[in-house]
C-alpha atoms as a PDB file:
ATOM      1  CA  UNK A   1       0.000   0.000   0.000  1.00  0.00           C
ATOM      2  CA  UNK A   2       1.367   3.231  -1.270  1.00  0.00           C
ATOM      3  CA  UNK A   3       0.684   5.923   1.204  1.00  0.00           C
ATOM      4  CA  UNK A   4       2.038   9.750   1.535  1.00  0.00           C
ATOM      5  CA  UNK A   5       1.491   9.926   5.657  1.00  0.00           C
ATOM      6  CA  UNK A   6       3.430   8.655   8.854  1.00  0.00           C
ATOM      7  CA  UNK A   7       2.505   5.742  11.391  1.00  0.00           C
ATOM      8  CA  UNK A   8       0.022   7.478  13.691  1.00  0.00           C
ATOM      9  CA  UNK A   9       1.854   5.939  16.542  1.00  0.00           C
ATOM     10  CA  UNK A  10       5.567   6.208  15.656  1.00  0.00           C
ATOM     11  CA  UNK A  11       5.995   8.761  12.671  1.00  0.00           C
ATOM     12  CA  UNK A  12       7.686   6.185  10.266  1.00  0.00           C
ATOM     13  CA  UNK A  13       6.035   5.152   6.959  1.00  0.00           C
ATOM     14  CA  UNK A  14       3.215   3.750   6.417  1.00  0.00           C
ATOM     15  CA  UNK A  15       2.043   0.282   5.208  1.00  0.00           C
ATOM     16  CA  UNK A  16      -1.396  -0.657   6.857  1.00  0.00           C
ATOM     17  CA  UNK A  17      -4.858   0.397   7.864  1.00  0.00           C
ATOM     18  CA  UNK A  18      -6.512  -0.784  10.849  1.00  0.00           C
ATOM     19  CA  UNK A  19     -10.126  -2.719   9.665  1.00  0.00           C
ATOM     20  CA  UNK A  20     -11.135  -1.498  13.232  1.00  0.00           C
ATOM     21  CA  UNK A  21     -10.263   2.335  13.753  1.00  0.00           C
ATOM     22  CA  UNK A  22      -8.671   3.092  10.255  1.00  0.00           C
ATOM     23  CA  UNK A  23      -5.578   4.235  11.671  1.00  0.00           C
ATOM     24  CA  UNK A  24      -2.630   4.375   9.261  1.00  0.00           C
ATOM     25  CA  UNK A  25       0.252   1.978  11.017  1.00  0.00           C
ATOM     26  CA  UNK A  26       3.403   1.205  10.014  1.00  0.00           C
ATOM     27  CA  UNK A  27       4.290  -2.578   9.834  1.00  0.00           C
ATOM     28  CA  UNK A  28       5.929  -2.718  13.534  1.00  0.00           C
ATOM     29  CA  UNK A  29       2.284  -1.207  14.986  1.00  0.00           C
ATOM     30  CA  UNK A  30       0.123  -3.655  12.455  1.00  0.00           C
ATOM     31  CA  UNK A  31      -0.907  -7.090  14.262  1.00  0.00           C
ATOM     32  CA  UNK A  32      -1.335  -9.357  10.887  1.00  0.00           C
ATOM     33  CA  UNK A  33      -3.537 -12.025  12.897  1.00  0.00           C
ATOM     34  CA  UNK A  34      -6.495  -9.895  13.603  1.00  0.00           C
ATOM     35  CA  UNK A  35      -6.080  -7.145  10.684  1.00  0.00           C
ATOM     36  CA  UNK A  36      -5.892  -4.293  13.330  1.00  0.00           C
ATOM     37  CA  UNK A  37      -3.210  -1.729  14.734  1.00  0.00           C
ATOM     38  CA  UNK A  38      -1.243  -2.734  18.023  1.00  0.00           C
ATOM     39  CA  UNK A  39      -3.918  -0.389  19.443  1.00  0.00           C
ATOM     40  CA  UNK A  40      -7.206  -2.109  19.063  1.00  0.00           C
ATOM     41  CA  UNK A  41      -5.587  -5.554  18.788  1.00  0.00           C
ATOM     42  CA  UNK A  42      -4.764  -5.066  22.606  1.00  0.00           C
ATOM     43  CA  UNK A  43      -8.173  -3.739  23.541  1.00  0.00           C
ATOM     44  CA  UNK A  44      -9.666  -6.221  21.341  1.00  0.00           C
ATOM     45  CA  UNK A  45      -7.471  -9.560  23.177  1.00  0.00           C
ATOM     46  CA  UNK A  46      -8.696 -11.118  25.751  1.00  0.00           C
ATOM     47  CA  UNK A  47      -7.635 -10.886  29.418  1.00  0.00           C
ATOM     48  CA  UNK A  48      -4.993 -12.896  30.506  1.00  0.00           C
ATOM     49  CA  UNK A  49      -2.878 -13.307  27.078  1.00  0.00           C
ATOM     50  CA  UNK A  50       0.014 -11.800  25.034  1.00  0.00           C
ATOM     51  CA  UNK A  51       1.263 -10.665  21.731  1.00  0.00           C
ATOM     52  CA  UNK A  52       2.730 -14.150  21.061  1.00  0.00           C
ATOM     53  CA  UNK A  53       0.148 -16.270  23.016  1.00  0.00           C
ATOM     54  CA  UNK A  54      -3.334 -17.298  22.736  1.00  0.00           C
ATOM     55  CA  UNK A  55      -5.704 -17.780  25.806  1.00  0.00           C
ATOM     56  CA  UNK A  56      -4.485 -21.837  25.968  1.00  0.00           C
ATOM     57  CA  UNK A  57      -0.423 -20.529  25.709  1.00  0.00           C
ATOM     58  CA  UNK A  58      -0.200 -21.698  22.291  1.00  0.00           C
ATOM     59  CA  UNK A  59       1.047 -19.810  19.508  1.00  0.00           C
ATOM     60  CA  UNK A  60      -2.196 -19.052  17.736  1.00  0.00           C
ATOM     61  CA  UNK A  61      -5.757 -17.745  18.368  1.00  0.00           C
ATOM     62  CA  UNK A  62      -9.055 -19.624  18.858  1.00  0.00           C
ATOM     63  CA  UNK A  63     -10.898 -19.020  15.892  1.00  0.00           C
ATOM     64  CA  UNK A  64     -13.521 -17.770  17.272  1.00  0.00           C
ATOM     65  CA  UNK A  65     -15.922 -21.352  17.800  1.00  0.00           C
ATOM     66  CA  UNK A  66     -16.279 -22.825  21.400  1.00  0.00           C
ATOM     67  CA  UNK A  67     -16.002 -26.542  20.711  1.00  0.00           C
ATOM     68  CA  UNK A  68     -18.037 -28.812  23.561  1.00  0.00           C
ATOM     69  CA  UNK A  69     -17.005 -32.253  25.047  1.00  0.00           C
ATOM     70  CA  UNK A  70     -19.262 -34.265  26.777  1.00  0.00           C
END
């Protein structure tokens, strides 16, 4: 993406949008999982995880169906 504007959290170029606010983000401030700036990516992930772990500690999200064992 070929953009004439700075990283709205750092000032360096910029490469995505955020699908959630619209920010402009530069690739260090872009989460690729979710499609959303560092931002709304950390408002957005639920409690108790990080940037490199999902909720079970593994290295990739749920997506998004609960899956029932009886």
């Amino acid at each position: 993406m070929s953009v004439a504007s700075t990283c709205e959290i750092c000032d360096r170029a910029v490469e995505h949008t955020c699908t959630r606010c619209g920010d402009l983000v530069c690739d260090r401030h872009y989460d690729d999982r979710s499609g959303f700036c560092t931002r709304c990516a950390g408002e957005t992930r639920p409690s108790g995880t990080t940037d490199e772990s999902g909720p079970s500690g593994d290295s990739g999200w749920s997506d998004g169906v609960d899956t029932y064992r009886s």
